[in-house]
PDB file of N, CA and C in Angstrom:
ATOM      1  N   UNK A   1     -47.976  27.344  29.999  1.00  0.00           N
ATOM      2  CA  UNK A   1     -47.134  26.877  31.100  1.00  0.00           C
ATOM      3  C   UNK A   1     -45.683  27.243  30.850  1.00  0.00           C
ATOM      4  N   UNK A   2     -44.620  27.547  31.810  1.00  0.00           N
ATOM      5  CA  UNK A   2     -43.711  27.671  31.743  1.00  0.00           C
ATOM      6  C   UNK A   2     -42.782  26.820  31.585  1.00  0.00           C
ATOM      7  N   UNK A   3     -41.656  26.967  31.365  1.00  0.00           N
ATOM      8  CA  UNK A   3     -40.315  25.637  30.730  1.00  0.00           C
ATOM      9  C   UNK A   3     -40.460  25.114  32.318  1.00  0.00           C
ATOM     10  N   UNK A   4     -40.051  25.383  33.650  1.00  0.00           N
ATOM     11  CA  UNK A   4     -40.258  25.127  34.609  1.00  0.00           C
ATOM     12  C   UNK A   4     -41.371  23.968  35.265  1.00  0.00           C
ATOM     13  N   UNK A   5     -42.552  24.499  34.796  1.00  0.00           N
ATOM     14  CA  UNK A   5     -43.759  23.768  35.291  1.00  0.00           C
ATOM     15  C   UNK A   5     -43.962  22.608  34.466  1.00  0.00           C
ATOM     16  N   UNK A   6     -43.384  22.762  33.318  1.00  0.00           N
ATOM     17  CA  UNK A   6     -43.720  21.709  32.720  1.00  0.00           C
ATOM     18  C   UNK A   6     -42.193  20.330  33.301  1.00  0.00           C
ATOM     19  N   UNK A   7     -41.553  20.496  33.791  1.00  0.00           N
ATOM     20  CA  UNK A   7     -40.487  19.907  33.938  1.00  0.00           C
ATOM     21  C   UNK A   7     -40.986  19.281  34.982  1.00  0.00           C
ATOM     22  N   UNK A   8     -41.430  20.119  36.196  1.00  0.00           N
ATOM     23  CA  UNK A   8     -41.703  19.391  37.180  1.00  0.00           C
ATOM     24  C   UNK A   8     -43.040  18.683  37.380  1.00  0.00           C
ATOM     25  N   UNK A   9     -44.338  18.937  36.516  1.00  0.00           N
ATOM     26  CA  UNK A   9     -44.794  17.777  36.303  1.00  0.00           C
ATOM     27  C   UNK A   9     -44.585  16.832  35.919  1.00  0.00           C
ATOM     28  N   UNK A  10     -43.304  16.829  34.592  1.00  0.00           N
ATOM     29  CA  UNK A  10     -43.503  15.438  34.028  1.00  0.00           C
ATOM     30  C   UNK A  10     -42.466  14.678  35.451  1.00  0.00           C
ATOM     31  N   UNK A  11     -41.763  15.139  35.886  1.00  0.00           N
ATOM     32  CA  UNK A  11     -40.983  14.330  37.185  1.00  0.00           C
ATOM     33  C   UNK A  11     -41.611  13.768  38.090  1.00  0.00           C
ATOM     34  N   UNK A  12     -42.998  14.300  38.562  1.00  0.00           N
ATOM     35  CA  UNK A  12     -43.619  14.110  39.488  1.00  0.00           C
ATOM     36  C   UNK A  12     -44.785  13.088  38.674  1.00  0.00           C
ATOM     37  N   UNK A  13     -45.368  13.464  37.675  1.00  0.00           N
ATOM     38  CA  UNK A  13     -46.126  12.484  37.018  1.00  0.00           C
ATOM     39  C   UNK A  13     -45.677  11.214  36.218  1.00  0.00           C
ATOM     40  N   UNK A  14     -43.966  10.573  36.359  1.00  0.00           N
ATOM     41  CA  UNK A  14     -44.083   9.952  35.840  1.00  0.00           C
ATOM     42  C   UNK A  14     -44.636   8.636  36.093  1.00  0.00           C
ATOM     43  N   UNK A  15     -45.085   7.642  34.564  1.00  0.00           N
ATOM     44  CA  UNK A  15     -45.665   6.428  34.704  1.00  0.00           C
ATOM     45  C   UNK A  15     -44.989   5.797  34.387  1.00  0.00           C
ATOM     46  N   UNK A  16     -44.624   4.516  34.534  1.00  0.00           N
ATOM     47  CA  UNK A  16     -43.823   3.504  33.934  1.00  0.00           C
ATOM     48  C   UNK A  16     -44.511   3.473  32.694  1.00  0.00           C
ATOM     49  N   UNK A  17     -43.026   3.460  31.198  1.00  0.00           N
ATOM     50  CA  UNK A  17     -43.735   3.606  30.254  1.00  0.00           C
ATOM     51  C   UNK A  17     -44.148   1.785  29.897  1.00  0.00           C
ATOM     52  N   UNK A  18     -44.784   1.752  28.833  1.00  0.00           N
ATOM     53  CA  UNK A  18     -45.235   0.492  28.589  1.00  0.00           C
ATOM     54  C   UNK A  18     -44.055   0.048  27.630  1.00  0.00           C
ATOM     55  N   UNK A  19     -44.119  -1.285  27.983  1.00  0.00           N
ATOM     56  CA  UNK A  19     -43.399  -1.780  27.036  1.00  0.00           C
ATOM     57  C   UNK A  19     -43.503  -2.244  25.477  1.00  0.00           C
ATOM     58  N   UNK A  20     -42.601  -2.184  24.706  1.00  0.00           N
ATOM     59  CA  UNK A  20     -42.883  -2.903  23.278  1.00  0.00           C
ATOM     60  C   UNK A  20     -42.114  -3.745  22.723  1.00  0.00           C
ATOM     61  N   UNK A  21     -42.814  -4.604  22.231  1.00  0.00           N
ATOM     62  CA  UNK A  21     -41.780  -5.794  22.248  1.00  0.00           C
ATOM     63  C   UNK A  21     -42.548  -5.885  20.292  1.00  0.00           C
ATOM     64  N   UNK A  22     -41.009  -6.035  19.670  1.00  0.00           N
ATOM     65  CA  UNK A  22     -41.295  -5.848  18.301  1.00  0.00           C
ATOM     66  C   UNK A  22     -40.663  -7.041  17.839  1.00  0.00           C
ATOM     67  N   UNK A  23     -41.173  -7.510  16.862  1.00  0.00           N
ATOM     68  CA  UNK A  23     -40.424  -9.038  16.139  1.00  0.00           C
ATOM     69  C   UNK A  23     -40.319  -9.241  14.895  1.00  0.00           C
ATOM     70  N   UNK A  24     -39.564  -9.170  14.144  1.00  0.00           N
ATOM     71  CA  UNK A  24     -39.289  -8.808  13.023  1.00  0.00           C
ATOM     72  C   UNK A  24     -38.755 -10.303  12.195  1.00  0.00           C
ATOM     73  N   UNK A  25     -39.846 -10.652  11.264  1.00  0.00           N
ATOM     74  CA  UNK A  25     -39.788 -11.609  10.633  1.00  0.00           C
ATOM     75  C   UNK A  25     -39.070 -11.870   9.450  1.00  0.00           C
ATOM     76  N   UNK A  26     -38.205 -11.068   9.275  1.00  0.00           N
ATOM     77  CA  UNK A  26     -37.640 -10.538   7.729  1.00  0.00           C
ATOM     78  C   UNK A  26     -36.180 -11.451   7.362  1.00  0.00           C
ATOM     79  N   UNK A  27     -36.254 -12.243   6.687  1.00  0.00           N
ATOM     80  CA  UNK A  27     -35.035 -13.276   6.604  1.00  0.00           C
ATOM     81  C   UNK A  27     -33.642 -12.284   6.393  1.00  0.00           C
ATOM     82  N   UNK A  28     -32.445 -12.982   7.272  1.00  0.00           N
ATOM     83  CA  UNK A  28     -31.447 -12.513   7.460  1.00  0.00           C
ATOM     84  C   UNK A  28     -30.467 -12.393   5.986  1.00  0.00           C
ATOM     85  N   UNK A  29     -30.089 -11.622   5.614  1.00  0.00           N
ATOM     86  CA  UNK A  29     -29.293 -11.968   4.731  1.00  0.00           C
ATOM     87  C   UNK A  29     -28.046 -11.494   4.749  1.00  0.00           C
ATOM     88  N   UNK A  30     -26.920 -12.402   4.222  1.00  0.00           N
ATOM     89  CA  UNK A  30     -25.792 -12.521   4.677  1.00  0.00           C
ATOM     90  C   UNK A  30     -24.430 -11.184   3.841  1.00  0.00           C
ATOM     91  N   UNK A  31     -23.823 -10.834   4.464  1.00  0.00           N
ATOM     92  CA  UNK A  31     -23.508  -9.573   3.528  1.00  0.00           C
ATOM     93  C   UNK A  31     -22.420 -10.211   2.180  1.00  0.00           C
ATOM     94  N   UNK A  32     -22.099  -9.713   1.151  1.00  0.00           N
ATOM     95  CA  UNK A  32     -21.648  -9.842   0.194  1.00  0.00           C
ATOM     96  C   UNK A  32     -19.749  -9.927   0.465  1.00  0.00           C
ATOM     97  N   UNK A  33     -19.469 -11.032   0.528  1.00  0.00           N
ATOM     98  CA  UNK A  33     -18.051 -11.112   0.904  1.00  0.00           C
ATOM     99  C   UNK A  33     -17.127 -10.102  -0.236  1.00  0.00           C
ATOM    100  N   UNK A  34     -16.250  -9.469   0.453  1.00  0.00           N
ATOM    101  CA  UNK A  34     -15.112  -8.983  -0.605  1.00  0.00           C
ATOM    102  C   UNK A  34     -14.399  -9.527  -1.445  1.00  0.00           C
ATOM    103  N   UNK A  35     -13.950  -9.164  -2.463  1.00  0.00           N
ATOM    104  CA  UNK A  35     -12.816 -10.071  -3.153  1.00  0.00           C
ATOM    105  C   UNK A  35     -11.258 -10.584  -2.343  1.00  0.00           C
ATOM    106  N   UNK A  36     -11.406 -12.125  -2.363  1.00  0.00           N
ATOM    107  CA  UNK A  36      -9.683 -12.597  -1.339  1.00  0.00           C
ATOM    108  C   UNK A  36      -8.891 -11.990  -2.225  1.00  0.00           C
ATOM    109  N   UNK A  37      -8.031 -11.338  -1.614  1.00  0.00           N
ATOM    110  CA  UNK A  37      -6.770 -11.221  -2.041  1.00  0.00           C
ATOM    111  C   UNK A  37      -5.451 -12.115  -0.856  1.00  0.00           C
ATOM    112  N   UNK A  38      -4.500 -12.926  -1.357  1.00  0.00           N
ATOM    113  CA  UNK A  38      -3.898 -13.636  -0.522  1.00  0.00           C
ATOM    114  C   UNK A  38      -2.658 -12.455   0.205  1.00  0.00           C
ATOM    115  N   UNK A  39      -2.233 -12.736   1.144  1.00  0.00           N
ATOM    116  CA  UNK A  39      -1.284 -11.734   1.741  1.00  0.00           C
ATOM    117  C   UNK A  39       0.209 -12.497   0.720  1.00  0.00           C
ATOM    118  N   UNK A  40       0.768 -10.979   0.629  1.00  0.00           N
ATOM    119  CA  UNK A  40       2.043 -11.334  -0.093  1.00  0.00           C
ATOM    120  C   UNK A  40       3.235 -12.423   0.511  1.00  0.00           C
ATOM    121  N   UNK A  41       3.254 -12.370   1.998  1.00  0.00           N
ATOM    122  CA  UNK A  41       4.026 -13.326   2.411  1.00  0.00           C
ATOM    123  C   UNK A  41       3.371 -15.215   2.404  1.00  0.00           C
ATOM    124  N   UNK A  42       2.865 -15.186   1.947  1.00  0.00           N
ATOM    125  CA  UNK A  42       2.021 -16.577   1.612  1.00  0.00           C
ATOM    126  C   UNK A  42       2.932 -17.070   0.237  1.00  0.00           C
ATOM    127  N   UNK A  43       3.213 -16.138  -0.365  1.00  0.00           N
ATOM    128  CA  UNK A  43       3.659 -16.443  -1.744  1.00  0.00           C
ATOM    129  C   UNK A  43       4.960 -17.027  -1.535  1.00  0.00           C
ATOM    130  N   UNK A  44       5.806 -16.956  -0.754  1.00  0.00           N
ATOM    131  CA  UNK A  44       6.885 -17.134  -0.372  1.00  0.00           C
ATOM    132  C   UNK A  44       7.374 -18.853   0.363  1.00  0.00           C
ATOM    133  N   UNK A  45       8.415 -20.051   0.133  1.00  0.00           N
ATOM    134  CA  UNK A  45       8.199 -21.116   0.704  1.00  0.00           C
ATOM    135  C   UNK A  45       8.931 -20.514   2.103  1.00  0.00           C
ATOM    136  N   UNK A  46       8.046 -21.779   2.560  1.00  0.00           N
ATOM    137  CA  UNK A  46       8.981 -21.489   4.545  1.00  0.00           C
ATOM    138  C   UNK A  46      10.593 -22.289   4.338  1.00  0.00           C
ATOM    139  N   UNK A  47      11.265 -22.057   5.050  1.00  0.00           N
ATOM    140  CA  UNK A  47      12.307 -22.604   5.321  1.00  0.00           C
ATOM    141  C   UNK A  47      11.730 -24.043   6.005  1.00  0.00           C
ATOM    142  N   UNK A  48      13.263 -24.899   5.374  1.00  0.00           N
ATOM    143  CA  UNK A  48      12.971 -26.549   5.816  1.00  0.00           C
ATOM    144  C   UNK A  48      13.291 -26.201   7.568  1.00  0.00           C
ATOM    145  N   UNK A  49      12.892 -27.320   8.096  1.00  0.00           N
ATOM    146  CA  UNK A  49      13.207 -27.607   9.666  1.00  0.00           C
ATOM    147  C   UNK A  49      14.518 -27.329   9.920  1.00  0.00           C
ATOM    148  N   UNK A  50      15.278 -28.152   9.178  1.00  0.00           N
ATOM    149  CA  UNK A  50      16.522 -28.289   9.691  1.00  0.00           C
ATOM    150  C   UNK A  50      17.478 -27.090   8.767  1.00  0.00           C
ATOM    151  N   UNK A  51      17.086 -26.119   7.990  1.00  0.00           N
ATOM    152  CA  UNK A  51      18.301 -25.497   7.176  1.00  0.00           C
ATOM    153  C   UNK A  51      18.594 -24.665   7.737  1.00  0.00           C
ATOM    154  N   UNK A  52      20.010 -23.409   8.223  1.00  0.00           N
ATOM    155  CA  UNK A  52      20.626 -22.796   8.877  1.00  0.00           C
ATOM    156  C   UNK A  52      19.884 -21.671   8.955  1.00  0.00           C
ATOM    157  N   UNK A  53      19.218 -21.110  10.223  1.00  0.00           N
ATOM    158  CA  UNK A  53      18.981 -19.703   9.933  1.00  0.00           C
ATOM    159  C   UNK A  53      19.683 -18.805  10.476  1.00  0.00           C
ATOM    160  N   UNK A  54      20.717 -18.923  11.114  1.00  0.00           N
ATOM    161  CA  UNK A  54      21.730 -17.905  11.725  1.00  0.00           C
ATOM    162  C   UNK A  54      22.163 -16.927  11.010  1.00  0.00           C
ATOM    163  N   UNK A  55      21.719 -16.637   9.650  1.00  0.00           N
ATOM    164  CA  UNK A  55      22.447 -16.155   8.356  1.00  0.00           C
ATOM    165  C   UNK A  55      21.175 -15.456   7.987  1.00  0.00           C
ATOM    166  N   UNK A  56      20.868 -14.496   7.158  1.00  0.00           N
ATOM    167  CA  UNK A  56      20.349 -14.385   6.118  1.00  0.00           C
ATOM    168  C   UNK A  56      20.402 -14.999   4.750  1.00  0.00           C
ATOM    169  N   UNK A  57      19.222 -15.331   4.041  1.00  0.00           N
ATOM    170  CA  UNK A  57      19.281 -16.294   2.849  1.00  0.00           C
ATOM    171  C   UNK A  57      19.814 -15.671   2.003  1.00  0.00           C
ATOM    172  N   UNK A  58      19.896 -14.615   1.671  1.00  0.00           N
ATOM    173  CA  UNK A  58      20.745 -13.730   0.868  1.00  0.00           C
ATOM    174  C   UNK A  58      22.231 -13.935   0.597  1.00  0.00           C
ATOM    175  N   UNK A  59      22.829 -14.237   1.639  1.00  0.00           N
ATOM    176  CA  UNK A  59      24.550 -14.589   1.281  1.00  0.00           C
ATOM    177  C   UNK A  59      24.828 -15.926   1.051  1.00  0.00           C
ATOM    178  N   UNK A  60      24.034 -16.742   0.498  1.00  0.00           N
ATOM    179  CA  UNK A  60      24.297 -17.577   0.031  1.00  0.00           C
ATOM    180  C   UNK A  60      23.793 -18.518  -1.287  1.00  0.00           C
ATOM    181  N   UNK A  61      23.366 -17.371  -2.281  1.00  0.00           N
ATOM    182  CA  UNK A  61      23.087 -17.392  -2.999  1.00  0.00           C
ATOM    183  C   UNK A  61      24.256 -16.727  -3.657  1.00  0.00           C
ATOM    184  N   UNK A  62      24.322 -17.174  -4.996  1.00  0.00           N
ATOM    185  CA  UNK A  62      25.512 -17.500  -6.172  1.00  0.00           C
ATOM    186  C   UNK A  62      25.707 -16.251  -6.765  1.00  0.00           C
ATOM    187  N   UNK A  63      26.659 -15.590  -7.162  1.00  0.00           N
ATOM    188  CA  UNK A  63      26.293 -13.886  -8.221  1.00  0.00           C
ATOM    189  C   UNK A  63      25.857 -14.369  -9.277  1.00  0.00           C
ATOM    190  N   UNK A  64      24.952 -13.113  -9.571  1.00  0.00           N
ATOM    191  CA  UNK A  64      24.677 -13.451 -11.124  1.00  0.00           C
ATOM    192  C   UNK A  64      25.264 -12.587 -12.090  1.00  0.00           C
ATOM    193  N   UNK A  65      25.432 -13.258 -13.324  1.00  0.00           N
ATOM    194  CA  UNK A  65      26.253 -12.527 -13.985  1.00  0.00           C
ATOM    195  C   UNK A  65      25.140 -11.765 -14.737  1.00  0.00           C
ATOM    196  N   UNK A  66      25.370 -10.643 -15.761  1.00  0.00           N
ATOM    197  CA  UNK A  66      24.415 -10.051 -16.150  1.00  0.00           C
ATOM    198  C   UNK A  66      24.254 -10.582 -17.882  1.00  0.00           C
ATOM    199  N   UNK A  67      25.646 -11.408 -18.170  1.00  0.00           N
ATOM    200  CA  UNK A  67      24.938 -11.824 -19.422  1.00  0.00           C
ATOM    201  C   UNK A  67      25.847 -13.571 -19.008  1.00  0.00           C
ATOM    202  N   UNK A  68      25.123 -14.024 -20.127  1.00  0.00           N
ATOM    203  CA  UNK A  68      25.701 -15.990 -19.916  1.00  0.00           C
ATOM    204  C   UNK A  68      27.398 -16.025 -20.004  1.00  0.00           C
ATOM    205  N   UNK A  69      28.154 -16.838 -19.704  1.00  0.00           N
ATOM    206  CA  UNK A  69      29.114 -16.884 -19.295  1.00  0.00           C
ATOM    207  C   UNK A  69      29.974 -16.891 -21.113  1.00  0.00           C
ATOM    208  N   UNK A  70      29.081 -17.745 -21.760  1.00  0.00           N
ATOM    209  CA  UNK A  70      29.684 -18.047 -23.447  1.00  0.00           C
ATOM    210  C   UNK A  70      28.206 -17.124 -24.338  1.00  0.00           C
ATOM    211  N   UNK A  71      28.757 -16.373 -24.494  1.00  0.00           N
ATOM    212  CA  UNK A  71      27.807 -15.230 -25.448  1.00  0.00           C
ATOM    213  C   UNK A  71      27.423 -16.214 -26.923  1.00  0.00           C
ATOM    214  N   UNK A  72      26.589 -16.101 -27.391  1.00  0.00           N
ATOM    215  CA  UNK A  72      25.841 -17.018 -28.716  1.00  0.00           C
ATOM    216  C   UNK A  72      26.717 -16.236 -29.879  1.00  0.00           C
ATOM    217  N   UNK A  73      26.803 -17.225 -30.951  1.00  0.00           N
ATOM    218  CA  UNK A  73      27.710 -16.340 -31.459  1.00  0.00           C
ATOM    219  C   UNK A  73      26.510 -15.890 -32.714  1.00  0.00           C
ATOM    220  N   UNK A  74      25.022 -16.400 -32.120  1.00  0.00           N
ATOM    221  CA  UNK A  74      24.461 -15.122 -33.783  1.00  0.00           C
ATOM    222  C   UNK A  74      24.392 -14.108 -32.894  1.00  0.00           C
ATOM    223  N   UNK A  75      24.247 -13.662 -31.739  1.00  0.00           N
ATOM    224  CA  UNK A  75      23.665 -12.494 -31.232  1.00  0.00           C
ATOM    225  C   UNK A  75      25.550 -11.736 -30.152  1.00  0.00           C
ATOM    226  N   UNK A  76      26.233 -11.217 -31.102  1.00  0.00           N
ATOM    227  CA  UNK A  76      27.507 -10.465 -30.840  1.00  0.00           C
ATOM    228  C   UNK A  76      26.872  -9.605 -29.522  1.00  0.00           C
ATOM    229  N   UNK A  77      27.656  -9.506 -28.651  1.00  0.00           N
ATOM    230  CA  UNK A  77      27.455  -8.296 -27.435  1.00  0.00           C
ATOM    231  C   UNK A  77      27.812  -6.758 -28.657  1.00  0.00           C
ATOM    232  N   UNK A  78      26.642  -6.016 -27.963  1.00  0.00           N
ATOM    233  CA  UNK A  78      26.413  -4.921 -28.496  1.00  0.00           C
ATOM    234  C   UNK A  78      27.146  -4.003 -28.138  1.00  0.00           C
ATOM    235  N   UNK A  79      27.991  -3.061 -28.728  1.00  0.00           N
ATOM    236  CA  UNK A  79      29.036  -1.871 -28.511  1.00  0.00           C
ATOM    237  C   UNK A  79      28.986  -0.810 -27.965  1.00  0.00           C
ATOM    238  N   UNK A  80      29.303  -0.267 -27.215  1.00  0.00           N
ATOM    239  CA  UNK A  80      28.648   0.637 -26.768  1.00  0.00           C
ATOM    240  C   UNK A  80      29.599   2.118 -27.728  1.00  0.00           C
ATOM    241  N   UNK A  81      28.480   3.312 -27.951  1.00  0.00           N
ATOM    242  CA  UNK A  81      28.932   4.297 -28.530  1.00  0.00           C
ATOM    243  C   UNK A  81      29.177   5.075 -27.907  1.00  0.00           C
ATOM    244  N   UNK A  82      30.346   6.325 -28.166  1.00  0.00           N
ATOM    245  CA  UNK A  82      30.471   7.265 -27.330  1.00  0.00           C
ATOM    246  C   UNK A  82      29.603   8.352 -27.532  1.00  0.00           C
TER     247      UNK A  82
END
């Protein structure tokens, strides 16, 4: 038979196919959760209700110095060489 003839029989012969109805008894199992990792902004406290936010928190925080204000006197500040 040709690609043709066969096309237009199955168009003309079709049957409603039957149905199947399948049921699958196989217990569900649940997939393997990932490891939590917490999001980095969690780590952080919220601001109180009432403290100023018109500002950034940044300018109002204190300078820091890079060494203590009264140096220890066993440990002398170190010299620098040329």
């Amino acid at each position: 038979p040709s690609p043709s003839d066969t096309c237009s029989s199955i168009s003309t012969d079709m049957t409603p196919p039957d149905t199947i109805r399948v049921v699958c008894d196989l217990p569900v199992l649940a997939p393997r959760p990932l490891p939590y990792h917490s999001p980095t902004f969690l780590h952080f406290d919220l601001p109180d209700t009432d403290e100023d936010l018109s500002h950034p928190p940044y300018t109002h925080r204190p300078h820091r110095r890079k060494r203590p204000s009264q140096p220890d006197a066993d440990c002398p500040p170190s010299k620098r060489r040329a």
